[in-house]
Protein backbone atom coordinates (compact mmCIF):
# COMPACT_ATOMS: atom_id res chain seq x y z
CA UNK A 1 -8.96 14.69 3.26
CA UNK A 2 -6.51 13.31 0.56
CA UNK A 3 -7.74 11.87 -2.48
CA UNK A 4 -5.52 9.48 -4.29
CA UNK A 5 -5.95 6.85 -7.27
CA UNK A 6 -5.14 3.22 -7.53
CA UNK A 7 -4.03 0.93 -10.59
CA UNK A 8 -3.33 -2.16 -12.06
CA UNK A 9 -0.64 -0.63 -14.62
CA UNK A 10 0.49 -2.74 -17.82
CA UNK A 11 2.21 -2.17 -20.96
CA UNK A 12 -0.96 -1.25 -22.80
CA UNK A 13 -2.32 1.46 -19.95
CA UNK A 14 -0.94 5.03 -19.41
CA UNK A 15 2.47 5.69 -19.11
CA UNK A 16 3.68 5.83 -15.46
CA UNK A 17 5.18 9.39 -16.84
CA UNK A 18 2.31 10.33 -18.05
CA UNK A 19 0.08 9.66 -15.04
CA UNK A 20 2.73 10.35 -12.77
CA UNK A 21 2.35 14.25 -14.07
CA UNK A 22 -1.08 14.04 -14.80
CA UNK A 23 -2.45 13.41 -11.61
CA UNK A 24 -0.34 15.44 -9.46
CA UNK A 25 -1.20 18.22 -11.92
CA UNK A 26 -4.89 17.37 -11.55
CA UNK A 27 -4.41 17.67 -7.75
CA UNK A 28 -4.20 13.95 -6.69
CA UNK A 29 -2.40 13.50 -3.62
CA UNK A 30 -0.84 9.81 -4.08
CA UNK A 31 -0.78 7.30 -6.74
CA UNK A 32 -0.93 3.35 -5.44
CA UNK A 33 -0.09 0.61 -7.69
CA UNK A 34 -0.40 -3.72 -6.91
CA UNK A 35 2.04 -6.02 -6.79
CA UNK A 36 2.01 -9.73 -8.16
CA UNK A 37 5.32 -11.20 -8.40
CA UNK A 38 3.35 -13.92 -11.09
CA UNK A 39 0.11 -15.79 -11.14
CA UNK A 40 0.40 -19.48 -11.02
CA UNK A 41 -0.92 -21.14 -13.79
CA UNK A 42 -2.57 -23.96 -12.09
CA UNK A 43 -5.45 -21.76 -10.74
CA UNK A 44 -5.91 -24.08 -7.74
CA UNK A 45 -6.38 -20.94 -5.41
CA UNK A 46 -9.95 -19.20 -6.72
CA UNK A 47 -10.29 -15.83 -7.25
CA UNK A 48 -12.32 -13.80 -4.61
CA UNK A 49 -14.88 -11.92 -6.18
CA UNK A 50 -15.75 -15.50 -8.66
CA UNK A 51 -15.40 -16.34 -12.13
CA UNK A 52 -12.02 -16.12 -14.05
CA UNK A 53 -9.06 -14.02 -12.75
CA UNK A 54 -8.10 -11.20 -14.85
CA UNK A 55 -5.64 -10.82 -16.75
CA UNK A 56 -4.07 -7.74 -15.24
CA UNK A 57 -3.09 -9.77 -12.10
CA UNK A 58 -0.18 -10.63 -14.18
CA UNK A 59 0.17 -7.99 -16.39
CA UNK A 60 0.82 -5.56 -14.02
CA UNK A 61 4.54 -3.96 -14.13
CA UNK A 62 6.89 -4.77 -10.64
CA UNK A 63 5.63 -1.58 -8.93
CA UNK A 64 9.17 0.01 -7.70
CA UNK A 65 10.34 -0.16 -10.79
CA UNK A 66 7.05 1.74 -11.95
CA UNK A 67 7.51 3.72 -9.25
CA UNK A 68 10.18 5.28 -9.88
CA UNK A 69 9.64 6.37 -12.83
CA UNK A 70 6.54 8.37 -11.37
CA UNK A 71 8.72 9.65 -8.65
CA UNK A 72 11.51 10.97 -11.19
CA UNK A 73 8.60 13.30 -13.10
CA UNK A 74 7.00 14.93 -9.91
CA UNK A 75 7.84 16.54 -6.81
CA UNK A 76 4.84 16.34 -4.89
CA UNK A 77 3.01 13.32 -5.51
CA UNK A 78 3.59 10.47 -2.85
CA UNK A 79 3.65 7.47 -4.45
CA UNK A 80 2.74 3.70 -2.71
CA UNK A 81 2.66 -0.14 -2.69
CA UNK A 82 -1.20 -1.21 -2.76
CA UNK A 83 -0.31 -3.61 -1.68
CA UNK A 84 3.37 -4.87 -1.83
CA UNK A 85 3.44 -8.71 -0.93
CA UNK A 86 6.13 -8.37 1.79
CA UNK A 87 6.34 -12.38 2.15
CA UNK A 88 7.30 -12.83 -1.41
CA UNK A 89 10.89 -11.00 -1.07
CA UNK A 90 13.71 -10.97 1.22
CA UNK A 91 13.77 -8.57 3.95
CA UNK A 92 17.32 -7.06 3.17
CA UNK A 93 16.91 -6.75 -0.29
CA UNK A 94 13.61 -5.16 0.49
CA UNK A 95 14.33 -2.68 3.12
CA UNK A 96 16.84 -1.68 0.43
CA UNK A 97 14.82 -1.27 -2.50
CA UNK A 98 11.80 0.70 -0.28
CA UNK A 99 15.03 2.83 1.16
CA UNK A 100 16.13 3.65 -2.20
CA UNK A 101 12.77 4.44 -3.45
CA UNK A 102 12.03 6.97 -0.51
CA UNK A 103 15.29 8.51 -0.50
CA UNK A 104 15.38 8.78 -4.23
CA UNK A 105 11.79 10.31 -4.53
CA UNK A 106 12.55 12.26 -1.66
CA UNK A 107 10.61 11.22 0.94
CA UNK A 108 7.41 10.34 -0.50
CA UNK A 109 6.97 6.57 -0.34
CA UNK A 110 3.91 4.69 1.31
CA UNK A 111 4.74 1.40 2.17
CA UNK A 112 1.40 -0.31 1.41
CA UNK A 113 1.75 -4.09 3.01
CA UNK A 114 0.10 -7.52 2.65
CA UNK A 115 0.21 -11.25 2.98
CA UNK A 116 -1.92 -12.18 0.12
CA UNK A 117 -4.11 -14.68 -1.42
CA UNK A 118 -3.03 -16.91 -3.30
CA UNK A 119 -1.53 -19.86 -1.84
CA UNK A 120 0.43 -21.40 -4.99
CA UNK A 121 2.14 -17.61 -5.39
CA UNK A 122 3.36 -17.83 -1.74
CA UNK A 123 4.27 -21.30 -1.89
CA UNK A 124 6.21 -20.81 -5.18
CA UNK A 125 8.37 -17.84 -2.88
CA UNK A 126 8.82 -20.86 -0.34
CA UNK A 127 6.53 -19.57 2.21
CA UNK A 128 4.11 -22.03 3.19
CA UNK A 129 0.19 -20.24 3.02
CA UNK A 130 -0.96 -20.07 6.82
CA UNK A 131 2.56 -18.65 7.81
CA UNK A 132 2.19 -15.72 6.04
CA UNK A 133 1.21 -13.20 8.14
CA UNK A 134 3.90 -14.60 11.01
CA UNK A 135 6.59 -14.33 7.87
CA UNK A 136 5.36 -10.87 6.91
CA UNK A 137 5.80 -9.57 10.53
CA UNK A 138 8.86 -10.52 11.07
CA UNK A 139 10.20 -9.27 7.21
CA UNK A 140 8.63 -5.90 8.60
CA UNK A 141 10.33 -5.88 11.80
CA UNK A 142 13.77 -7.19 10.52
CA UNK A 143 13.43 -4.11 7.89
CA UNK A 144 12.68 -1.40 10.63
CA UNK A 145 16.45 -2.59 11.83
CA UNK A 146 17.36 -1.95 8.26
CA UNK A 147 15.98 1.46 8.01
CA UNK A 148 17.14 2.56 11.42
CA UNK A 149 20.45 0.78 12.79
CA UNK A 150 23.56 0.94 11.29
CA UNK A 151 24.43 -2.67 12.62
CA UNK A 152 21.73 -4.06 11.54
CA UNK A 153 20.34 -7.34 12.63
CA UNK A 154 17.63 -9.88 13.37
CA UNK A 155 16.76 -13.17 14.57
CA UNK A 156 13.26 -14.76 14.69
CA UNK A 157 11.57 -17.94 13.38
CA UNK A 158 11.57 -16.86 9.47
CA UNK A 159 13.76 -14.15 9.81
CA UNK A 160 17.60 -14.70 10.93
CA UNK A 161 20.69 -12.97 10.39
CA UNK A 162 23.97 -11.14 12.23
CA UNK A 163 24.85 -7.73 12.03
CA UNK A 164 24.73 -6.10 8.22
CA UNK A 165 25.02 -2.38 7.05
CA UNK A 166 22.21 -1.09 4.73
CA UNK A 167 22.34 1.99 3.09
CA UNK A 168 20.89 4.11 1.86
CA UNK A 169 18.96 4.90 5.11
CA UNK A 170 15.08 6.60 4.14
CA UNK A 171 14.67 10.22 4.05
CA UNK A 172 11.44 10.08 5.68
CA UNK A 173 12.25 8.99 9.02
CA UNK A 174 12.33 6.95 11.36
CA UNK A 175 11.20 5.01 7.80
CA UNK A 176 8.28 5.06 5.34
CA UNK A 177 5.00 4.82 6.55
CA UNK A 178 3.89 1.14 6.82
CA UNK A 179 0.15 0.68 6.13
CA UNK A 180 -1.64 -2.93 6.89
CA UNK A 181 -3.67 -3.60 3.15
CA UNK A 182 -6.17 -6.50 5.20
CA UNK A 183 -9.49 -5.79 7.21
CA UNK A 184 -9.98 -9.13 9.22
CA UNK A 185 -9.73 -8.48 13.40
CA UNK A 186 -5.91 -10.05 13.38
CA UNK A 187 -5.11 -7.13 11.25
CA UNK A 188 -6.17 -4.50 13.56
CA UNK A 189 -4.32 -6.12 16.32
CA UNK A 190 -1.63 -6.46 13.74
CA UNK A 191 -1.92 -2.28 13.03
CA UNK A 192 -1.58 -1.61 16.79
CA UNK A 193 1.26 -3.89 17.24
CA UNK A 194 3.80 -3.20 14.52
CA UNK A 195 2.28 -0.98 11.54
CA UNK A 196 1.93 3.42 10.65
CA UNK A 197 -2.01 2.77 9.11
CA UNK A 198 -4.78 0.94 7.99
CA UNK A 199 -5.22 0.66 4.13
CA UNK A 200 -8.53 -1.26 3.85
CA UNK A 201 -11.11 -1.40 1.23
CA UNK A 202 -13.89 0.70 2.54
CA UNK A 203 -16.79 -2.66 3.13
CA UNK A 204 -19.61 -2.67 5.35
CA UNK A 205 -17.61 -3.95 8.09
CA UNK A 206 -15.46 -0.65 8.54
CA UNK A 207 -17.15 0.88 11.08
CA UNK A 208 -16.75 -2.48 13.69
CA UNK A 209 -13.22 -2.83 12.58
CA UNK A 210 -12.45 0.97 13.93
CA UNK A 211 -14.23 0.57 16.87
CA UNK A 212 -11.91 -2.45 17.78
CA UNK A 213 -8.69 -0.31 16.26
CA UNK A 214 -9.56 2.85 18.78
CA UNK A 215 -10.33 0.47 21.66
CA UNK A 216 -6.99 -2.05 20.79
CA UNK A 217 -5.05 1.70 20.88
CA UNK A 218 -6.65 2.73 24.02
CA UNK A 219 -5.93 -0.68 25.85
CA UNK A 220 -1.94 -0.94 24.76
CA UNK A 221 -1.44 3.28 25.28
CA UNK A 222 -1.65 4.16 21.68
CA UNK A 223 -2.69 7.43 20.39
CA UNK A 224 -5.47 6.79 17.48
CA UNK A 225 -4.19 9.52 15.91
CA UNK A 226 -0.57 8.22 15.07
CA UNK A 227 -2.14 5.35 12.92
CA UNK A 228 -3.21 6.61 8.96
CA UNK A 229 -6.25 5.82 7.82
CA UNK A 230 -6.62 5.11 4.03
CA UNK A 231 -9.39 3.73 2.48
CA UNK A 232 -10.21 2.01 -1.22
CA UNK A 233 -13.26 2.88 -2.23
CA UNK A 234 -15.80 5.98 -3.29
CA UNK A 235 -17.47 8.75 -2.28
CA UNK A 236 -21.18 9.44 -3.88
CA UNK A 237 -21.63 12.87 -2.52
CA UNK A 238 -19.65 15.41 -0.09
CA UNK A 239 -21.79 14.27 3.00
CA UNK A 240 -20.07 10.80 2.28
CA UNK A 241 -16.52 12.20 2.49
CA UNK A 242 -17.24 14.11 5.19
CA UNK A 243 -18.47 11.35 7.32
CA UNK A 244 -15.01 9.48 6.44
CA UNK A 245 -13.40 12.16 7.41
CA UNK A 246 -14.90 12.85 10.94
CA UNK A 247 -14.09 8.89 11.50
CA UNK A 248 -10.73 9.78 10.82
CA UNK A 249 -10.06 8.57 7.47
CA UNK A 250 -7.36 10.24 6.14
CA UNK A 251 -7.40 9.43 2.68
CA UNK A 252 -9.67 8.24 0.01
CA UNK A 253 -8.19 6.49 -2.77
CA UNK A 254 -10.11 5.88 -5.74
CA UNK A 255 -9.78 3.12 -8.35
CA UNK A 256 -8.26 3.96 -11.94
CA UNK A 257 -9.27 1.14 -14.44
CA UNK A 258 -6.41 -0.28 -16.90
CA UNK A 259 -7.29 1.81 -19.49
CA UNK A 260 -5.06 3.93 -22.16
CA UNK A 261 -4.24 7.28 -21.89
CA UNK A 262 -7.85 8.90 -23.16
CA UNK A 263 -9.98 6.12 -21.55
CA UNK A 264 -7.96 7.35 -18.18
CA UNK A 265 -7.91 10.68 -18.81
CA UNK A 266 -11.46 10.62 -19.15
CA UNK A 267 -12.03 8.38 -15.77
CA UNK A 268 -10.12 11.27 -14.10
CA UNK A 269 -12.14 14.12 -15.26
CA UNK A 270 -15.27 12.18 -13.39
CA UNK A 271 -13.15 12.08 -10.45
CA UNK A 272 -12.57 16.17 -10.79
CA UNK A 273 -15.79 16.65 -7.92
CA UNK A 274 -14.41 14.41 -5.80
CA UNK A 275 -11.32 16.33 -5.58
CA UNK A 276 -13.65 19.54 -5.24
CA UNK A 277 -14.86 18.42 -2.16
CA UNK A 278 -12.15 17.39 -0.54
CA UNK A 279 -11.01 20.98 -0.94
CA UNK A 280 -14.04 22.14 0.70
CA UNK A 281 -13.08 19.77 3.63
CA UNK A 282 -9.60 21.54 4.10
């Protein structure tokens, strides 16, 4: 079992340096950081959880660009999108940028994917709200040309275009791993169909949606095993990882607040038994 952490980072929490060799030196496997291109200021789309949205949802630093500064300070550490909003950018220009990040870090991107929430943010990107997922699925599979062809090309409702060379080509091959962020039954069948893993927030529902991502698998000549399973969330006690484990989860990732450097240090040292047992695990 992996462990990994997960932030919101700003210009007033750590340093991507900083935590970059701080938690690979702590023995954290991956680092994931969110992406919000902006947060529309007309608030018409609530926030999930209730109340007022905060404020880190657009403080938050474009996370290749954070990235990469991470990746330049370790060697180990893989380093992901949690989620990147695939909808809000071109597919070229992406494929390029997650090419460049995974060849320039060496292999050691996780391509973290989702449609998101917010309809004004979407709309603003010219995507209209309930196309998003049918946009984002064709963005990944015009990419996968990207990453893999060297006459690239791709033609589909959202997605259209003749033969183009994109290089660099990733080092991890045949590209980064791409990892559905969404835990409704359209994303399992969305896993099966086009994705590497499942990058859910662990929820009560888990269980049900793995049961229908093992059966989907079995029913379309999948192997189970060929799809990464990494989850949000906690563990309480070894027996907890454990369980995840046997149910195939292949890595927790737990949350780091936006905090400064001691606040975060500190938030890490709690997190030091978690990483014990996860040893234990092997």
């Amino acid at each position: 079992m992996n462990i990994g952490l997960s932030s919101f980072p700003t210009d007033y929490s750590m340093s991507a340096t900083a935590l970059g060799r701080t938690a690979e030196e702590r023995g954290f496997e991956s680092l994931f950081v969110v992406e919000h291109t902006h947060i529309p200021a007309s608030r018409r789309t609530p926030y999930a959880l209730g109340g007022d949205l905060p404020s880190i949802y657009w403080e938050s630093y474009e996370p290749f660009t954070y990235l990469a500064q991470v990746a330049a300070v370790t060697e180990n550490l893989q380093i992901g999108t949690g989620i990147c909003l695939v909808p809000e950018h071109h597919p070229i220009a992406l494929a390029k940028r997650v090419a460049s990040l995974d060849s320039l870090s060496g292999g050691r991107f996780l391509f973290g994917v989702g449609a998101g929430w917010n309809a004004e943010e979407l709309e603003n990107h010219g995507v209209e709200f309930g196309d998003r997922w049918k946009v984002l699925r064709e963005h990944v599979l015009a990419m996968k040309q990207c990453w893999t062809e060297k006459d690239a090309e791709y033609h589909g409702e959202f997605v259209d275009f003749d033969p183009v060379w994109v290089e660099p080509k990733p080092v991890r091959k045949p590209h980064p791993p791409i990892l559905i962020g969404a835990s409704s039954k359209w994303a399992i069948e969305r896993i099966v169909e086009y994705a590497d893993g499942w990058l859910p927030i662990l929820a009560p529902d888990f269980d049900e949606r793995l049961a229908q991502l093992n059966q989907l698998c079995e029913e379309q000549g999948r192997d189970p095993a060929e799809i990464e399973i990494t989850v949000f969330g906690n563990a309480e006690n070894p027996e907890v990882l454990a369980e995840l484990a046997e149910k195939g989860v292949n890595r927790l990732v737990l949350g780091l607040p936006t905090v400064g450097e001691d606040q975060a240090l500190k938030v890490m040292d709690g997190y030091t038994q978690t990483l014990e047992w996860a040893q234990q695990l092997g």
